[in-house]
Protein backbone atom coordinates (compact mmCIF):
# COMPACT_ATOMS: atom_id res chain seq x y z
CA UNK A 1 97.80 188.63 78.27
CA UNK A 2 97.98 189.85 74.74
CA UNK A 3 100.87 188.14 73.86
CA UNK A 4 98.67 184.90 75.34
CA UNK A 5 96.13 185.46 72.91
CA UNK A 6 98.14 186.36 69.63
CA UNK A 7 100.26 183.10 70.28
CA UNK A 8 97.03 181.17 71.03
CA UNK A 9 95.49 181.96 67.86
CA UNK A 10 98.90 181.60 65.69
CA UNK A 11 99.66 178.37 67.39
CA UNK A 12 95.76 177.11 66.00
CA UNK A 13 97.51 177.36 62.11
CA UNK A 14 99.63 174.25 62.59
CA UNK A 15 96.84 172.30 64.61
CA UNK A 16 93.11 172.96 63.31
CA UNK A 17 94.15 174.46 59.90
CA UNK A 18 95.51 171.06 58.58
CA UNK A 19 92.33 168.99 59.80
CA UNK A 20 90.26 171.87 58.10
CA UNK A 21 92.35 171.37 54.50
CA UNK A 22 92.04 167.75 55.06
CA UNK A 23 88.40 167.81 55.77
CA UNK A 24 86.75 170.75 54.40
CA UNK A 25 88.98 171.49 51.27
CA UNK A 26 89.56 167.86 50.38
CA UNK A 27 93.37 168.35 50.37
CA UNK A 28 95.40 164.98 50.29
CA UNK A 29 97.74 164.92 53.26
CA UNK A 30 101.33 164.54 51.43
CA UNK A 31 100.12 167.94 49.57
CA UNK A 32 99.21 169.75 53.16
CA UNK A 33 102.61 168.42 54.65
CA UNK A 34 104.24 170.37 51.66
CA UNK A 35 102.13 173.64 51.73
CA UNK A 36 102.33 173.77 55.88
CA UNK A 37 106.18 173.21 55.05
CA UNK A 38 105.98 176.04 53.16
CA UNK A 39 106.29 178.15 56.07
CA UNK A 40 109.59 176.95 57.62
CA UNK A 41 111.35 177.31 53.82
CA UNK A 42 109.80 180.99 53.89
CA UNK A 43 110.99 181.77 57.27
CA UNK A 44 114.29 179.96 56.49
CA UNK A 45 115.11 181.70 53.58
CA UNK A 46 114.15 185.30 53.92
CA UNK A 47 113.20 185.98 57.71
CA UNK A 48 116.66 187.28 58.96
CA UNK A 49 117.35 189.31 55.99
CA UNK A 50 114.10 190.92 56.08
CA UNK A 51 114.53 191.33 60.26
CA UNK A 52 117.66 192.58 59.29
CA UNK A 53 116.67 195.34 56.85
CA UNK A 54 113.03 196.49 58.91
CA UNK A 55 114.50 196.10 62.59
CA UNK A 56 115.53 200.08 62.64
CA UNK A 57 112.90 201.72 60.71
CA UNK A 58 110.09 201.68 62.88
CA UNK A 59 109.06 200.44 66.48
CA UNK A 60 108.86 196.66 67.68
CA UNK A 61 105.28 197.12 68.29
CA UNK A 62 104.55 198.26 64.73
CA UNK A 63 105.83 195.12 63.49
CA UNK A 64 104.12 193.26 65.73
CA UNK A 65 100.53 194.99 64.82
CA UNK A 66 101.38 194.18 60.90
CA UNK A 67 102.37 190.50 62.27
CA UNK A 68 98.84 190.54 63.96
CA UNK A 69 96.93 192.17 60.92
CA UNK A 70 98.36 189.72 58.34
CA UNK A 71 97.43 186.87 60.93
CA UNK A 72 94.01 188.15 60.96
CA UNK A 73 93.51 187.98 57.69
CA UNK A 74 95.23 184.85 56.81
CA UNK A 75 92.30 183.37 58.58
CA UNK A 76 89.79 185.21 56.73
CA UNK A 77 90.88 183.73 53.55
CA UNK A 78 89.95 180.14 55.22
CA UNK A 79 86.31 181.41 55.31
CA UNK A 80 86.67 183.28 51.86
CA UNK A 81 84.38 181.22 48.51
CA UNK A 82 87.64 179.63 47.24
CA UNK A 83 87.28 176.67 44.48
CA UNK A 84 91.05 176.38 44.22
CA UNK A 85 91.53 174.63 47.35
CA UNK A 86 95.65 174.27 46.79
CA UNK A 87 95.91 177.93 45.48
CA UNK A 88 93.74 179.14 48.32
CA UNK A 89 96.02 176.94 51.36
CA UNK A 90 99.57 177.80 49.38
CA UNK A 91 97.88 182.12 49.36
CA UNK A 92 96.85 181.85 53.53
CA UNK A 93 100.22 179.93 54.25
CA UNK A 94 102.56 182.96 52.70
CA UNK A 95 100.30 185.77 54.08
CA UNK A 96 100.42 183.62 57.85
CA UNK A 97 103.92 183.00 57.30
CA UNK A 98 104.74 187.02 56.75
CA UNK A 99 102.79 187.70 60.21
CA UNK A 100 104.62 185.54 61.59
CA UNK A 101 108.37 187.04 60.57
CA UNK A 102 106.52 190.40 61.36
CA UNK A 103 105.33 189.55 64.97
CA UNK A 104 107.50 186.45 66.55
CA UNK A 105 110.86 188.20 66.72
CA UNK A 106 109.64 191.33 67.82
CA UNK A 107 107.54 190.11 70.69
CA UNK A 108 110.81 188.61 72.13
CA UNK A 109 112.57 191.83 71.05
CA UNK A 110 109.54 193.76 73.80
CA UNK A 111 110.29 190.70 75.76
CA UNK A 112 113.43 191.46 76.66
CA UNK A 113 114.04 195.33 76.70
CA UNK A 114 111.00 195.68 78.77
CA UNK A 115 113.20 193.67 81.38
CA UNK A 116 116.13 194.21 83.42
CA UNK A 117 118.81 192.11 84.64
CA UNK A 118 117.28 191.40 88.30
CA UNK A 119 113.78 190.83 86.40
CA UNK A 120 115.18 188.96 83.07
CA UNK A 121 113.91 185.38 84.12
CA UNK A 122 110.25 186.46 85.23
CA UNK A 123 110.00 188.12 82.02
CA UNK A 124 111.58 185.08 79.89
CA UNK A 125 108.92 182.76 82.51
CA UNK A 126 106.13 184.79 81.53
CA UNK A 127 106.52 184.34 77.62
CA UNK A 128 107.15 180.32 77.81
CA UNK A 129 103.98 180.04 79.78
CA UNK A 130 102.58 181.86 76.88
CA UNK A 131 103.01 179.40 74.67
CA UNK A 132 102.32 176.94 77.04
CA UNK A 133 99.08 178.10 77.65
CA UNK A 134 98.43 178.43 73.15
CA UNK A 135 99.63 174.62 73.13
CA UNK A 136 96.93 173.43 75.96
CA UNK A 137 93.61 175.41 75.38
CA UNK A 138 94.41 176.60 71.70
CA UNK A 139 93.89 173.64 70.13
CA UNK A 140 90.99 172.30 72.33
CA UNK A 141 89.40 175.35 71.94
CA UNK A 142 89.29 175.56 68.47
CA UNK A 143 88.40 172.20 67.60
CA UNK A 144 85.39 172.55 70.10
CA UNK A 145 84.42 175.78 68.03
CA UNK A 146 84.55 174.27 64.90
CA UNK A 147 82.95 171.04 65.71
CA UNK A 148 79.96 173.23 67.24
CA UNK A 149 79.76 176.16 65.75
CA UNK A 150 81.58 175.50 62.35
CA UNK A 151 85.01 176.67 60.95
CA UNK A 152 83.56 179.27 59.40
CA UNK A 153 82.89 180.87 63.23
CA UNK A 154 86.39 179.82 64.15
CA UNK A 155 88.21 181.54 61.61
CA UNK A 156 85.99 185.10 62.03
CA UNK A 157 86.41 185.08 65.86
CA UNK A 158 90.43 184.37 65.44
CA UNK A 159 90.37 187.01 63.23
CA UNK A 160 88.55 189.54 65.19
CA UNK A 161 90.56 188.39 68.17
CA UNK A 162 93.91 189.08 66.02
CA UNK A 163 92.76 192.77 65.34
CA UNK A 164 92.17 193.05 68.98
CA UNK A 165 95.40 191.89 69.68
CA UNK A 166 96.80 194.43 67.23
CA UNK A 167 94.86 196.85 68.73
CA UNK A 168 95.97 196.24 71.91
CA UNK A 169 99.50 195.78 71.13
CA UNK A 170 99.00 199.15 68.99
CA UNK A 171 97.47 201.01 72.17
CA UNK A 172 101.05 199.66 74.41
CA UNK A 173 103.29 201.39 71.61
CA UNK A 174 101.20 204.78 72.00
CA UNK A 175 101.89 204.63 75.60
CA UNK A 176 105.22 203.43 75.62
CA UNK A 177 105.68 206.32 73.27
CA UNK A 178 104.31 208.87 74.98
CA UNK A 179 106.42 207.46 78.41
CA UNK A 180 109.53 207.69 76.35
CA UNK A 181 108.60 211.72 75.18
CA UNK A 182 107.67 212.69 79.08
């Protein structure tokens, strides 16, 4: 269920966020194909070396919780006074674009060692459908927020649903923890 509702409220940064640049922000749309771009040259250039160097040094669920913090407050800087509009997209996009090296690969890092061989494909079912579920109600969702209660609302209940998230996922590492030391 958590991982439902972290992927539902990523997956609403490459639906709703480019309508809000467009509309609230007054960004041209060549310039928001090249700042949402941003992300995939980020991820492309430095996500496996920074996996690589971070993926012994702490937990899967730590990463994750940074992943969901950074998410959190990527969205806060939507609903932050900016005047530069570009500076302000180009600022959330990196921040988003570190939760997400932080939190994707580690979710299907929990993913998988939480499953065995006899159990693999349930486990591997249960993630898709995950993201199935983000792609269907995520976007419907948030455009019905923001078209009736404003972006503004959107952006501080994703937010406060992120640091749920984290807290959840944060509450799972304490007791996977404290399963491991028994």
């Amino acid at each position: 269920m958590l991982t439902t509702v972290f992927i539902t409220c990523a997956f609403l940064m490459f639906r709703v966020v480019p309508v809000f640049f467009k509309e609230q922000w007054h960004i041209d749309e060549f310039a928001i194909g090249l700042i949402i771009g941003l992300n995939g040259l980020v991820i492309a250039l430095f996500e496996m070396i920074m996996i690589n160097k971070i993926e012994k040094k702490r937990s899967p669920m730590y990463f994750i919780v940074v992943g969901a913090v950074l998410f959190s407050i990527s969205y806060l800087m939507l609903s932050a006074p900016i005047s530069l509009h570009i500076a302000g997209a180009i600022i959330t996009i990196v921040i988003f674009t570190g939760g997400e090296m932080f939190a994707l690969p580690f979710i299907n890092t929990i993913v998988i060692s939480r499953s065995n061989e006899h159990n693999r494909g349930l486990y591997a079912a249960g993630y898709t459908l995950s993201w199935s579920c983000a792609q269907v109600v995520g976007p419907f969702t948030g455009f019905f927020i923001a078209r009736h209660l404003g972006y503004n609302w959107l952006w501080f209940g994703l937010a406060v649903m992120l640091l749920i998230c984290a807290w959840g996922f944060s509450l799972l590492n304490k007791k996977q923890t404290k399963s491991i030391l028994t």
